[in-house]
PDB file of N, CA and C in Angstrom:
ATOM      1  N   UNK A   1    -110.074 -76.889 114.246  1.00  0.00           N
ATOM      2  CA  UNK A   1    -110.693 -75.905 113.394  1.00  0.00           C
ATOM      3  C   UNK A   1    -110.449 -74.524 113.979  1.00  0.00           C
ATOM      4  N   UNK A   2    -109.828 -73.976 113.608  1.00  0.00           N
ATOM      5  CA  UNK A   2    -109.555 -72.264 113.621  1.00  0.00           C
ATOM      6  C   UNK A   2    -110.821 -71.197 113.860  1.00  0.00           C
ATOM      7  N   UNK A   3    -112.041 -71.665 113.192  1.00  0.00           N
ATOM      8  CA  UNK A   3    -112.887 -70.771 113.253  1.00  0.00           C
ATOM      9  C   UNK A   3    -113.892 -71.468 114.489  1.00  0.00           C
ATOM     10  N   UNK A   4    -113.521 -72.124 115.308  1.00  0.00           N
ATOM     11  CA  UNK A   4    -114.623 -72.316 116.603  1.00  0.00           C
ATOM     12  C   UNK A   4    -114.453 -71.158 117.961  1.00  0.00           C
ATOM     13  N   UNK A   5    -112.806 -70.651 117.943  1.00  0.00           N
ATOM     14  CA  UNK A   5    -112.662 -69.739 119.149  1.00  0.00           C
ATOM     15  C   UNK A   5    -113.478 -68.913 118.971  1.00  0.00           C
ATOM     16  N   UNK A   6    -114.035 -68.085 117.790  1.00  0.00           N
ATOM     17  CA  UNK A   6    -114.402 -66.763 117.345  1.00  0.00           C
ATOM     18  C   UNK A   6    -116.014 -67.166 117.383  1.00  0.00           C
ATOM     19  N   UNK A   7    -116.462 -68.287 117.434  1.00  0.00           N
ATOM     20  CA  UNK A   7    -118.119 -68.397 117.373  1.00  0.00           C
ATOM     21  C   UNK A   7    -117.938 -68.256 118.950  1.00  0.00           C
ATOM     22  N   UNK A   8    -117.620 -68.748 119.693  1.00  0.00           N
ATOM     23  CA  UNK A   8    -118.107 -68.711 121.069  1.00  0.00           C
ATOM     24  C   UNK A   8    -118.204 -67.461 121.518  1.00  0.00           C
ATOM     25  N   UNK A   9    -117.791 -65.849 121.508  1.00  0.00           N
ATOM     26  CA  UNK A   9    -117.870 -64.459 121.677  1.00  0.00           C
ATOM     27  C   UNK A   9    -118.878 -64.118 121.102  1.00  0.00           C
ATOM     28  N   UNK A  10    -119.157 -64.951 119.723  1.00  0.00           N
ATOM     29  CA  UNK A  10    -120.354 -64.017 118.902  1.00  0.00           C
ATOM     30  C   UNK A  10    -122.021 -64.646 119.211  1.00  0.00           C
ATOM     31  N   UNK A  11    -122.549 -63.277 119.045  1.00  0.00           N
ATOM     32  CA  UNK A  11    -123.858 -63.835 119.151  1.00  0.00           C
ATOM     33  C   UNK A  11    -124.928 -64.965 118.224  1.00  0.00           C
ATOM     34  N   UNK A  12    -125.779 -65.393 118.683  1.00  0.00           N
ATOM     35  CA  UNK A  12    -126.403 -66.481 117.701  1.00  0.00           C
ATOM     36  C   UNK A  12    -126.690 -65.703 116.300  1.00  0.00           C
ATOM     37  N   UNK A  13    -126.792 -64.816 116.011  1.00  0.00           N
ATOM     38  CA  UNK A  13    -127.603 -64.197 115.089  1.00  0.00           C
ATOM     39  C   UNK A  13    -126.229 -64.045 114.169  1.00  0.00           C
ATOM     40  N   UNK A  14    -125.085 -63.846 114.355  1.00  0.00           N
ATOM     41  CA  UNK A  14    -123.986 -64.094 114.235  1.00  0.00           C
ATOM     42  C   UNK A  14    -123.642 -65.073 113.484  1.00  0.00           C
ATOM     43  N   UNK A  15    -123.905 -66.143 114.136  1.00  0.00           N
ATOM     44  CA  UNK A  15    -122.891 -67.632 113.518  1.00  0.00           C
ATOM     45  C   UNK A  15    -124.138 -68.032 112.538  1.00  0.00           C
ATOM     46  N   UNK A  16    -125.672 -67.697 112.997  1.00  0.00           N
ATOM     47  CA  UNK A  16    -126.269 -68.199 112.097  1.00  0.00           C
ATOM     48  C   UNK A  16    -126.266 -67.947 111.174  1.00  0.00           C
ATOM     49  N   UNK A  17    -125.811 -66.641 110.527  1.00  0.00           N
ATOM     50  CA  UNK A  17    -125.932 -66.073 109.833  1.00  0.00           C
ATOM     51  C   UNK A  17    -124.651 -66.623 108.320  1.00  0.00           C
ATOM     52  N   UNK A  18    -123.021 -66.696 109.037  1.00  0.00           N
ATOM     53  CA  UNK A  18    -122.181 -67.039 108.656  1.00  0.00           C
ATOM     54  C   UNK A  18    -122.800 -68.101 107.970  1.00  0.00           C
ATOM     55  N   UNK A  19    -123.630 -69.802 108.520  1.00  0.00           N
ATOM     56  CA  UNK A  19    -123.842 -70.404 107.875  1.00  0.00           C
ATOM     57  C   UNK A  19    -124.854 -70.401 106.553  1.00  0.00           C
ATOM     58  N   UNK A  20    -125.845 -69.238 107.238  1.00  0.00           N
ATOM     59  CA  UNK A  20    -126.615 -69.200 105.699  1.00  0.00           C
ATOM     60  C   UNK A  20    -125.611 -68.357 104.315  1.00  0.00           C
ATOM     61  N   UNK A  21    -124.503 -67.588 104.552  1.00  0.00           N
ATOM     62  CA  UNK A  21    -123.824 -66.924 104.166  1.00  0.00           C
ATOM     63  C   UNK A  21    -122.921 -68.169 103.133  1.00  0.00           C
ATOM     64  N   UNK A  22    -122.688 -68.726 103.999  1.00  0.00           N
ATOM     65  CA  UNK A  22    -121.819 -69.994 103.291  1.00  0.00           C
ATOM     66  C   UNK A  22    -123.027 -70.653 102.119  1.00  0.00           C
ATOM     67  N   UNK A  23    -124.013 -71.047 102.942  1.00  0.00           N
ATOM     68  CA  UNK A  23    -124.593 -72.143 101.688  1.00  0.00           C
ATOM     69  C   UNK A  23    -125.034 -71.493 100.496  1.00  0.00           C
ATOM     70  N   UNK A  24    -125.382 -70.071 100.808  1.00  0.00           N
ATOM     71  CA  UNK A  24    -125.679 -69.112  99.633  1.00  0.00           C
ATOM     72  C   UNK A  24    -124.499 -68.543  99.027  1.00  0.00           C
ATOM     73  N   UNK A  25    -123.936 -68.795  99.438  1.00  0.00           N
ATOM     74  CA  UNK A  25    -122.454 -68.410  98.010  1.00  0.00           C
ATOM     75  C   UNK A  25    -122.084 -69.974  97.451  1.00  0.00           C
ATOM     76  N   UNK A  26    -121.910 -71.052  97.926  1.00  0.00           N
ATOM     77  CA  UNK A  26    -122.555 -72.285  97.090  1.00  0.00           C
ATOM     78  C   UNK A  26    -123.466 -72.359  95.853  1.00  0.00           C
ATOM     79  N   UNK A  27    -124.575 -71.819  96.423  1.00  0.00           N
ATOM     80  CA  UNK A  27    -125.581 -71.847  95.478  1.00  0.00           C
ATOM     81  C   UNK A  27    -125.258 -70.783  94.482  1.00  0.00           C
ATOM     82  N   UNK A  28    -124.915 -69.959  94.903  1.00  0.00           N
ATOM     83  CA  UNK A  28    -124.669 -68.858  93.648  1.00  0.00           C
ATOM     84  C   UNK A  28    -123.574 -69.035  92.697  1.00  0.00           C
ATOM     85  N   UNK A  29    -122.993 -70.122  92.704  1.00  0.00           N
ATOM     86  CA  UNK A  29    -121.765 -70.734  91.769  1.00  0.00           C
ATOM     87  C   UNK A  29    -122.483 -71.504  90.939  1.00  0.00           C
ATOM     88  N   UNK A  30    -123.763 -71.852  90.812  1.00  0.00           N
ATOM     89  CA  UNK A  30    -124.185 -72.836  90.152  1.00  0.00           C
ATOM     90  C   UNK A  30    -125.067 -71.638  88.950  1.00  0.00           C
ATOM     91  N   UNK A  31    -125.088 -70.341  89.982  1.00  0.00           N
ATOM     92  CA  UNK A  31    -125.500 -69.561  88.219  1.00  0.00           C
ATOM     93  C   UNK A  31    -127.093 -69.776  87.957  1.00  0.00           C
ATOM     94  N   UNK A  32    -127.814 -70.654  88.775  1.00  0.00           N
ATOM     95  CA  UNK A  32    -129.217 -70.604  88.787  1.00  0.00           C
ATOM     96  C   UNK A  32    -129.841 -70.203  89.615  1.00  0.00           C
ATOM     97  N   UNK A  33    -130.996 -68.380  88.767  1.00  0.00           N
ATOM     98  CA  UNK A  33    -131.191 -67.895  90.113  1.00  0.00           C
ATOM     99  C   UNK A  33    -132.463 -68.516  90.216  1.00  0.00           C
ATOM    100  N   UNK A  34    -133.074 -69.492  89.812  1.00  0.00           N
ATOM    101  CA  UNK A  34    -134.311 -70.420  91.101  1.00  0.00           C
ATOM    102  C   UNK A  34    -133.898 -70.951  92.100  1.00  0.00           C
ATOM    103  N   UNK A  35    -132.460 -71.527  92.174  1.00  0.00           N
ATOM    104  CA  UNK A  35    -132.082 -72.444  93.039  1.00  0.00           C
ATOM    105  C   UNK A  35    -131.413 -70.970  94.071  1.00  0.00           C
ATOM    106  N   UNK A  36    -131.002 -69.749  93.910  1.00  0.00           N
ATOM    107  CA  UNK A  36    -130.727 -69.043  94.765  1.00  0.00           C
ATOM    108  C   UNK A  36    -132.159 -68.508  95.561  1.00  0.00           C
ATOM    109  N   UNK A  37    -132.854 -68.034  94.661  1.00  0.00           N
ATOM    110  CA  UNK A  37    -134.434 -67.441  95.343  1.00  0.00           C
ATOM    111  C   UNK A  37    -134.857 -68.789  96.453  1.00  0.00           C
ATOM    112  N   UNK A  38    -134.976 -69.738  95.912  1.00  0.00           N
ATOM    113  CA  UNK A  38    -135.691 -70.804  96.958  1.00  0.00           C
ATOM    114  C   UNK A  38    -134.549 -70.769  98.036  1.00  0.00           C
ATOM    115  N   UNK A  39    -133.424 -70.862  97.693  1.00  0.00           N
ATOM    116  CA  UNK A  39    -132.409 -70.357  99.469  1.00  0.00           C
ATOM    117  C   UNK A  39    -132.682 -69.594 100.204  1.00  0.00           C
ATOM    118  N   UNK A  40    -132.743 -68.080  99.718  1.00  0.00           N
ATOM    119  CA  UNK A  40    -132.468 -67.127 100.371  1.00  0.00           C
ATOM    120  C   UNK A  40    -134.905 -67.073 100.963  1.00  0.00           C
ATOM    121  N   UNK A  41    -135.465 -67.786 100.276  1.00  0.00           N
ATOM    122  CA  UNK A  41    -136.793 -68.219 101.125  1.00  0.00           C
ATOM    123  C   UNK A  41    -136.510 -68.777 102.576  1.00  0.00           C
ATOM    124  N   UNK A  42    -135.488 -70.634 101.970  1.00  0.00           N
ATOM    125  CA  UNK A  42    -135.470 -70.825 103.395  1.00  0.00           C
ATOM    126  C   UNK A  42    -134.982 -70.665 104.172  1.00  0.00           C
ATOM    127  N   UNK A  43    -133.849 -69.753 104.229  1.00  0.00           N
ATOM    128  CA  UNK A  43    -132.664 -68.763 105.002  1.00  0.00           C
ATOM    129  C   UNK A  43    -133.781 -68.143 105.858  1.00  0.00           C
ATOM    130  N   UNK A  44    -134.349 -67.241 105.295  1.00  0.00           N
ATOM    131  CA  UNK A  44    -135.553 -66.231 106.089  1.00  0.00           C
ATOM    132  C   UNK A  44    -136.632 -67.158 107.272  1.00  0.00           C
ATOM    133  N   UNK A  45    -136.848 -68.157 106.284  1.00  0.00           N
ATOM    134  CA  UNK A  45    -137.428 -69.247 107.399  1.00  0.00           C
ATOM    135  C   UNK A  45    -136.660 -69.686 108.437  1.00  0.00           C
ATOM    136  N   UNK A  46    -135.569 -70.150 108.163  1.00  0.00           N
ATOM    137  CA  UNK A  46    -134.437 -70.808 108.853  1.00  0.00           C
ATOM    138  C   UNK A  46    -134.366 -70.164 110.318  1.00  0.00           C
ATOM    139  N   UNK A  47    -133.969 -68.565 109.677  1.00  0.00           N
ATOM    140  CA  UNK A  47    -133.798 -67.509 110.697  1.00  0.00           C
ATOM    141  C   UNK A  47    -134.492 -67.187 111.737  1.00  0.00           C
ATOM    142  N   UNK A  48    -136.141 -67.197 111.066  1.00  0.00           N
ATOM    143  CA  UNK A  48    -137.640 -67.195 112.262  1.00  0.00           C
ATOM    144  C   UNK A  48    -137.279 -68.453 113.494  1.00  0.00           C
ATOM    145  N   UNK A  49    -136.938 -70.026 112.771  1.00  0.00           N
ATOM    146  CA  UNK A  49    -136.621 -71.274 114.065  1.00  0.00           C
ATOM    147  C   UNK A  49    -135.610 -70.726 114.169  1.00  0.00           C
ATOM    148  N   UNK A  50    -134.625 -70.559 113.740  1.00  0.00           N
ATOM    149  CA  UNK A  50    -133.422 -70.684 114.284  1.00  0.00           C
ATOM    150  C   UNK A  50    -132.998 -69.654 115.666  1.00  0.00           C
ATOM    151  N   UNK A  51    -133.365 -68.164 115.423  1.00  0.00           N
ATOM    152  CA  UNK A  51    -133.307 -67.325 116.141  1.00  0.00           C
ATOM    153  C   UNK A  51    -134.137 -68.031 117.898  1.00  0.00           C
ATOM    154  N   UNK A  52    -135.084 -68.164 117.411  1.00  0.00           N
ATOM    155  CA  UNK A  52    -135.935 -68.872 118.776  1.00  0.00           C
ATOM    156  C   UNK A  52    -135.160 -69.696 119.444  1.00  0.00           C
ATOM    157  N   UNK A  53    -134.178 -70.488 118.718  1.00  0.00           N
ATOM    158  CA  UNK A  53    -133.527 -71.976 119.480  1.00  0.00           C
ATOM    159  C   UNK A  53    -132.314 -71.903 119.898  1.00  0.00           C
ATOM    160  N   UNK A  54    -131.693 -72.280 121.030  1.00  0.00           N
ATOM    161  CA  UNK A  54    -130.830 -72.065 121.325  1.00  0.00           C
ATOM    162  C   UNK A  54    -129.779 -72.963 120.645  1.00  0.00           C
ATOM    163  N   UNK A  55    -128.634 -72.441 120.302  1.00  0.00           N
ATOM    164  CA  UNK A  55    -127.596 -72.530 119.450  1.00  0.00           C
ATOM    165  C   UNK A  55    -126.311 -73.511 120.423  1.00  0.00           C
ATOM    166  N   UNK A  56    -126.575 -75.075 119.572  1.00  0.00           N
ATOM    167  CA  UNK A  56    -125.663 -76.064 120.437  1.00  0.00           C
ATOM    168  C   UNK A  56    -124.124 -75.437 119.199  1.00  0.00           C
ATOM    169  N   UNK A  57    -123.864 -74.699 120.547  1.00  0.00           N
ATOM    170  CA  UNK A  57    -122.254 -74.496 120.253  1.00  0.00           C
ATOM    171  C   UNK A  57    -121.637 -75.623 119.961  1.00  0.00           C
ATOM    172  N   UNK A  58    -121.165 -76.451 120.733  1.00  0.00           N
ATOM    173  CA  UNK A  58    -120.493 -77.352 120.650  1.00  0.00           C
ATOM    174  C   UNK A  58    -120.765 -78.669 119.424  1.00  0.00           C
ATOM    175  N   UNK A  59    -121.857 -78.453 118.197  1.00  0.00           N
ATOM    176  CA  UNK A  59    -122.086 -78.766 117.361  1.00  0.00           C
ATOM    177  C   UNK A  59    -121.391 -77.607 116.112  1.00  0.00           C
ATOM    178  N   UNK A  60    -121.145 -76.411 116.108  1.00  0.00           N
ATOM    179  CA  UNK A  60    -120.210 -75.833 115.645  1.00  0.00           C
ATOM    180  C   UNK A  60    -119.026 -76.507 114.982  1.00  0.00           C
ATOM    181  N   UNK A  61    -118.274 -77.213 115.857  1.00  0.00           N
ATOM    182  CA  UNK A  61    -116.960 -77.360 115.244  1.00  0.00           C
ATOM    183  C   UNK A  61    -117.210 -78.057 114.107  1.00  0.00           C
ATOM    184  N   UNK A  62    -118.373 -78.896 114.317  1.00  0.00           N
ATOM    185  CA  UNK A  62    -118.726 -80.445 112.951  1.00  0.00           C
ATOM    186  C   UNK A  62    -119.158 -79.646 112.000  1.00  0.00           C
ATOM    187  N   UNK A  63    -119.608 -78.495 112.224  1.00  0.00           N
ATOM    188  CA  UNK A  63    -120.410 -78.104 110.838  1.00  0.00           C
ATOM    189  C   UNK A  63    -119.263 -77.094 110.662  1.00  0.00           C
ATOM    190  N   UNK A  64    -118.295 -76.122 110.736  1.00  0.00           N
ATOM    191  CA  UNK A  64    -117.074 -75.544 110.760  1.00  0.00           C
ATOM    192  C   UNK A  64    -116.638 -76.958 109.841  1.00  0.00           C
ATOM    193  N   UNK A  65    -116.178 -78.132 110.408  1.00  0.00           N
ATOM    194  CA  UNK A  65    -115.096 -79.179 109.545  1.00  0.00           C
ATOM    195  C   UNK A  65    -116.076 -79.462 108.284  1.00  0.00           C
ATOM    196  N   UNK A  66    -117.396 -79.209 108.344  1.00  0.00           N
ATOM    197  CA  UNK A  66    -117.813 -80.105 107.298  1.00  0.00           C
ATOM    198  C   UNK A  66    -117.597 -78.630 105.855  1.00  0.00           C
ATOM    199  N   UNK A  67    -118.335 -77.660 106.307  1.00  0.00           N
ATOM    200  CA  UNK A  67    -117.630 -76.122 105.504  1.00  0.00           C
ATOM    201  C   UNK A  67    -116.645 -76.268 104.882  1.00  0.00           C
ATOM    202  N   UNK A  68    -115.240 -76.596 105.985  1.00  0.00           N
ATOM    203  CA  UNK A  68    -114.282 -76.599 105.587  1.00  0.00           C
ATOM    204  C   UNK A  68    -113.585 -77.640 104.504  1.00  0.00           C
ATOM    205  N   UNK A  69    -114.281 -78.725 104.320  1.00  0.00           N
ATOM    206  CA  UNK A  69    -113.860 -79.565 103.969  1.00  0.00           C
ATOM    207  C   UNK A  69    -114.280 -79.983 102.505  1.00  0.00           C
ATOM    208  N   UNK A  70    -115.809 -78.965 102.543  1.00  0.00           N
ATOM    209  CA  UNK A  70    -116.691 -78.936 101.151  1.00  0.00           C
ATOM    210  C   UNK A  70    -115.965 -77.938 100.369  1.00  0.00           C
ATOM    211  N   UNK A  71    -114.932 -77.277 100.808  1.00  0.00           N
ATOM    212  CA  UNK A  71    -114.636 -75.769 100.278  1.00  0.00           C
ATOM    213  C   UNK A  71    -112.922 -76.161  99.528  1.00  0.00           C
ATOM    214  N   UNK A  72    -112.622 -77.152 100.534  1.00  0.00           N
ATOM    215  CA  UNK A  72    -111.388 -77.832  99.898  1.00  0.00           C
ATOM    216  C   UNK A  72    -111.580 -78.966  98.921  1.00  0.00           C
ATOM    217  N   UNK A  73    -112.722 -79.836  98.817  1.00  0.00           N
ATOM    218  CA  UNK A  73    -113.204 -80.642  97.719  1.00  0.00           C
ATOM    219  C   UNK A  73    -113.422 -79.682  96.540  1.00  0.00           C
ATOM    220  N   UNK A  74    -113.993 -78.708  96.546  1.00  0.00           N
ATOM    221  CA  UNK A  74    -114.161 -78.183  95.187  1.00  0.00           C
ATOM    222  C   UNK A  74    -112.780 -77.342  94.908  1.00  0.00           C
ATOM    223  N   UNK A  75    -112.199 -76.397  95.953  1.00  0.00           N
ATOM    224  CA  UNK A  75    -110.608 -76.216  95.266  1.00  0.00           C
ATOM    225  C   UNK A  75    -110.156 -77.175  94.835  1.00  0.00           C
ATOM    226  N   UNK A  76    -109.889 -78.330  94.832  1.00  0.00           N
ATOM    227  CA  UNK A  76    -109.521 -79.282  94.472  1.00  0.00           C
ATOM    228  C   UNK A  76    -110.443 -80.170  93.233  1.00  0.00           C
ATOM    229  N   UNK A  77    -110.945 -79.124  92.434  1.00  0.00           N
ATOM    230  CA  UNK A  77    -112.082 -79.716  91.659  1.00  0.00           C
ATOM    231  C   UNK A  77    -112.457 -81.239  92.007  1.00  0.00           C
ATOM    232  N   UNK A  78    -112.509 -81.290  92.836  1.00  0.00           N
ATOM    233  CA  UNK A  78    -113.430 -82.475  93.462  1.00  0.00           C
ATOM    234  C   UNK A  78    -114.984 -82.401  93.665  1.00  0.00           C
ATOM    235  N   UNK A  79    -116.029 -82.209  92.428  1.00  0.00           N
ATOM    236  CA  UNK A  79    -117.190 -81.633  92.655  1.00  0.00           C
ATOM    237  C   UNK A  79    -118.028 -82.740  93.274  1.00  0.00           C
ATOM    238  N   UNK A  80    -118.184 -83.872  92.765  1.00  0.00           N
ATOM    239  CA  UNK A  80    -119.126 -85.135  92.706  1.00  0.00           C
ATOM    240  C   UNK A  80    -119.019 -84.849  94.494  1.00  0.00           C
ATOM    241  N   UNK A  81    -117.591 -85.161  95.078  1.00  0.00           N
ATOM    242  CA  UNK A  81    -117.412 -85.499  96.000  1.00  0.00           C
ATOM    243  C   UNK A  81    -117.938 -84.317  96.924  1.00  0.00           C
ATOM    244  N   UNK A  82    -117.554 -83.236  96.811  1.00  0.00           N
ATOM    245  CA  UNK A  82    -118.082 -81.936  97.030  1.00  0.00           C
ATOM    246  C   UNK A  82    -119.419 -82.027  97.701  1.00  0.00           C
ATOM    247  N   UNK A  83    -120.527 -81.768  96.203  1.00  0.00           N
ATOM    248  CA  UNK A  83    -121.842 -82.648  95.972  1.00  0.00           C
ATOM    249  C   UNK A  83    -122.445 -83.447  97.006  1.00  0.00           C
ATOM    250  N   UNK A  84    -121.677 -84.503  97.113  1.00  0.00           N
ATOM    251  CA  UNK A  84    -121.858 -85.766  98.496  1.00  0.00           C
ATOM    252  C   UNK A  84    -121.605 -84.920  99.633  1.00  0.00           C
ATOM    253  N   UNK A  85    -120.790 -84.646  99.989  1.00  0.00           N
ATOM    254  CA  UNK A  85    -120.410 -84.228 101.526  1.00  0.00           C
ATOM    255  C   UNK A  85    -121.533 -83.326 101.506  1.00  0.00           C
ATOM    256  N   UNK A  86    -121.601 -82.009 100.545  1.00  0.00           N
ATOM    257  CA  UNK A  86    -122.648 -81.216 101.125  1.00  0.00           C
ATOM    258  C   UNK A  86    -124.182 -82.017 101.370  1.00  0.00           C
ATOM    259  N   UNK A  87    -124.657 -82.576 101.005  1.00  0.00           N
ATOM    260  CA  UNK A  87    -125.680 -83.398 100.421  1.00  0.00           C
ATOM    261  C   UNK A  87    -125.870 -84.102 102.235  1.00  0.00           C
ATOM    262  N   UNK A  88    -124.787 -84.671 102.336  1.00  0.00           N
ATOM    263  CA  UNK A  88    -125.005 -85.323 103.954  1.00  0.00           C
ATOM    264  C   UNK A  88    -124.998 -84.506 104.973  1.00  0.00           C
ATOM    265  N   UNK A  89    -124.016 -83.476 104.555  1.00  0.00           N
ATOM    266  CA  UNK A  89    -124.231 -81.954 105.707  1.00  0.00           C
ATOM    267  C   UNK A  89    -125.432 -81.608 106.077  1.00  0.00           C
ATOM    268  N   UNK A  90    -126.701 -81.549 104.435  1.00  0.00           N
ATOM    269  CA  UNK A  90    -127.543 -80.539 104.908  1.00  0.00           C
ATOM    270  C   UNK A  90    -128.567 -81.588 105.176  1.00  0.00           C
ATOM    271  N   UNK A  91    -128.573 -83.120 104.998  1.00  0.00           N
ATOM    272  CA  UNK A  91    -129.600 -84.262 105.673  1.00  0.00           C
ATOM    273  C   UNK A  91    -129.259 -84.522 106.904  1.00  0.00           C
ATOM    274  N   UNK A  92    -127.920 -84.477 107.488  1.00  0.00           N
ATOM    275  CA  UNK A  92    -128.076 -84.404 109.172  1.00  0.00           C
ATOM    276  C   UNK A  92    -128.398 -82.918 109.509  1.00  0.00           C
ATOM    277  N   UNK A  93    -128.571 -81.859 108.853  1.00  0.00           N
ATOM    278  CA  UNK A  93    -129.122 -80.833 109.573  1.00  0.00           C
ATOM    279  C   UNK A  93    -130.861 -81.221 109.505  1.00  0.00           C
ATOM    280  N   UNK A  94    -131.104 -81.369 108.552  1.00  0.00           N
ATOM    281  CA  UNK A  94    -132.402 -81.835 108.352  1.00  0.00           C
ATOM    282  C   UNK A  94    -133.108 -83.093 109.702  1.00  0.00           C
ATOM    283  N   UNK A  95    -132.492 -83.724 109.770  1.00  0.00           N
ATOM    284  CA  UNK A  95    -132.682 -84.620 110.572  1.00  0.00           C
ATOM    285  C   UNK A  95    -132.538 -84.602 111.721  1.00  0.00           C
ATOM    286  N   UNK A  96    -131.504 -83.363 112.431  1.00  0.00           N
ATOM    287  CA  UNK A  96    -131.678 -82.617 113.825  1.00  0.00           C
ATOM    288  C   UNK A  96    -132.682 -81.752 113.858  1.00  0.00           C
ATOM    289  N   UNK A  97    -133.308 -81.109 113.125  1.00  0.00           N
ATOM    290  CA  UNK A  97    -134.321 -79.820 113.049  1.00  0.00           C
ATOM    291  C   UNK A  97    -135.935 -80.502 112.920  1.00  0.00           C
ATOM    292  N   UNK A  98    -135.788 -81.330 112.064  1.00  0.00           N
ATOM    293  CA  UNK A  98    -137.460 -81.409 111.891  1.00  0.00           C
ATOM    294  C   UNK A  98    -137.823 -81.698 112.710  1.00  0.00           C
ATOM    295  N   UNK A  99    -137.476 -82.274 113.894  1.00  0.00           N
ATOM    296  CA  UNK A  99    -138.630 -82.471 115.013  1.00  0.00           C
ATOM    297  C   UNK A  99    -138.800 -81.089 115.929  1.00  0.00           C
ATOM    298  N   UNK A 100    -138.028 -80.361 116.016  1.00  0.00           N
ATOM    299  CA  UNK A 100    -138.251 -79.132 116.479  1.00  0.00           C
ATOM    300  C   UNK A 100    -138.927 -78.195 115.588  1.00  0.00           C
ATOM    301  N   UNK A 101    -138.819 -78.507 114.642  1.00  0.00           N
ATOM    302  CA  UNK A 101    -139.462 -77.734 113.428  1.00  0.00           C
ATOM    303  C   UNK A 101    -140.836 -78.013 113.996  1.00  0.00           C
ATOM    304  N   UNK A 102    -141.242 -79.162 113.695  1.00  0.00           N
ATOM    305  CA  UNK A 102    -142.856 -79.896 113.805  1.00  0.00           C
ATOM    306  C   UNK A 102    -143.042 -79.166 114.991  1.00  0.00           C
ATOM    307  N   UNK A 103    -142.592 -79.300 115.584  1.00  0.00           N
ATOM    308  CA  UNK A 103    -142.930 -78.983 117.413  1.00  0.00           C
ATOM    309  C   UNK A 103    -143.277 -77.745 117.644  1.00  0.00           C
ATOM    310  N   UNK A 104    -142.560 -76.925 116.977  1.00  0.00           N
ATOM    311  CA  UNK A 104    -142.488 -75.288 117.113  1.00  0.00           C
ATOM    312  C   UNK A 104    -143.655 -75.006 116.384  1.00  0.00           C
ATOM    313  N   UNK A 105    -143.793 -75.826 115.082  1.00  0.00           N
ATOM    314  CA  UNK A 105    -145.112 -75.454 114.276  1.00  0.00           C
ATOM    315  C   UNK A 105    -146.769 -75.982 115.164  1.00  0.00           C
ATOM    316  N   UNK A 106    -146.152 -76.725 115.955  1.00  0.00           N
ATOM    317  CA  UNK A 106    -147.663 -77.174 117.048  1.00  0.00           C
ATOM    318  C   UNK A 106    -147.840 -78.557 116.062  1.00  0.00           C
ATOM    319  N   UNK A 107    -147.428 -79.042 115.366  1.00  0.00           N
ATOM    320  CA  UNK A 107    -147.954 -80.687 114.658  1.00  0.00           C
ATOM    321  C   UNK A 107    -146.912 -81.751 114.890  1.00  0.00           C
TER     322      UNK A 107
END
């Protein structure tokens, strides 16, 4: 992946940012602005944990290939499939975070 040399120089606030950048131009192809407002909510949330936590670089490249790979399914009008990949992208993010989530929240 091409874009991992350039995260390691930049700061967290940086790469985090790139990724909320990505999923919100996703969402904004779909043309519904509820489904953009409730993003750009949990972006802002995202940002409060995320900023606090230190940033496993070396989890980068997987989420870089998975970007990359959601971005070539839909050039390739491949949506369904698209759809899926993103769909598992953002349940293993889900599934690395909530316990730090809980934790950070004190429950």
């Amino acid at each position: 992946m091409h874009c991992l040399p350039r995260f390691r120089a930049r700061p967290n606030e940086t790469i985090l940012g790139h990724g909320a950048t990505f999923h919100e131009s996703l969402v904004a192809m779909s043309n519904n602005p509820f489904f953009t407002m409730a993003l750009e909510r949990v972006n802002r949330m995202r940002r409060l944990l995320e900023y606090r936590a230190k940033v496993d670089r070396a989890r980068l490249k997987a989420e870089c290939g998975d970007h990359l790979r959601i971005l070539s399914l839909l050039e390739a009008e491949r949506v369904i499939e698209a759809s899926e990949h993103l769909r598992r992208h953002l349940q293993d993010a889900r599934d690395r975070k909530a316990p730090k989530t809980r934790a950070w929240a004190g429950g």
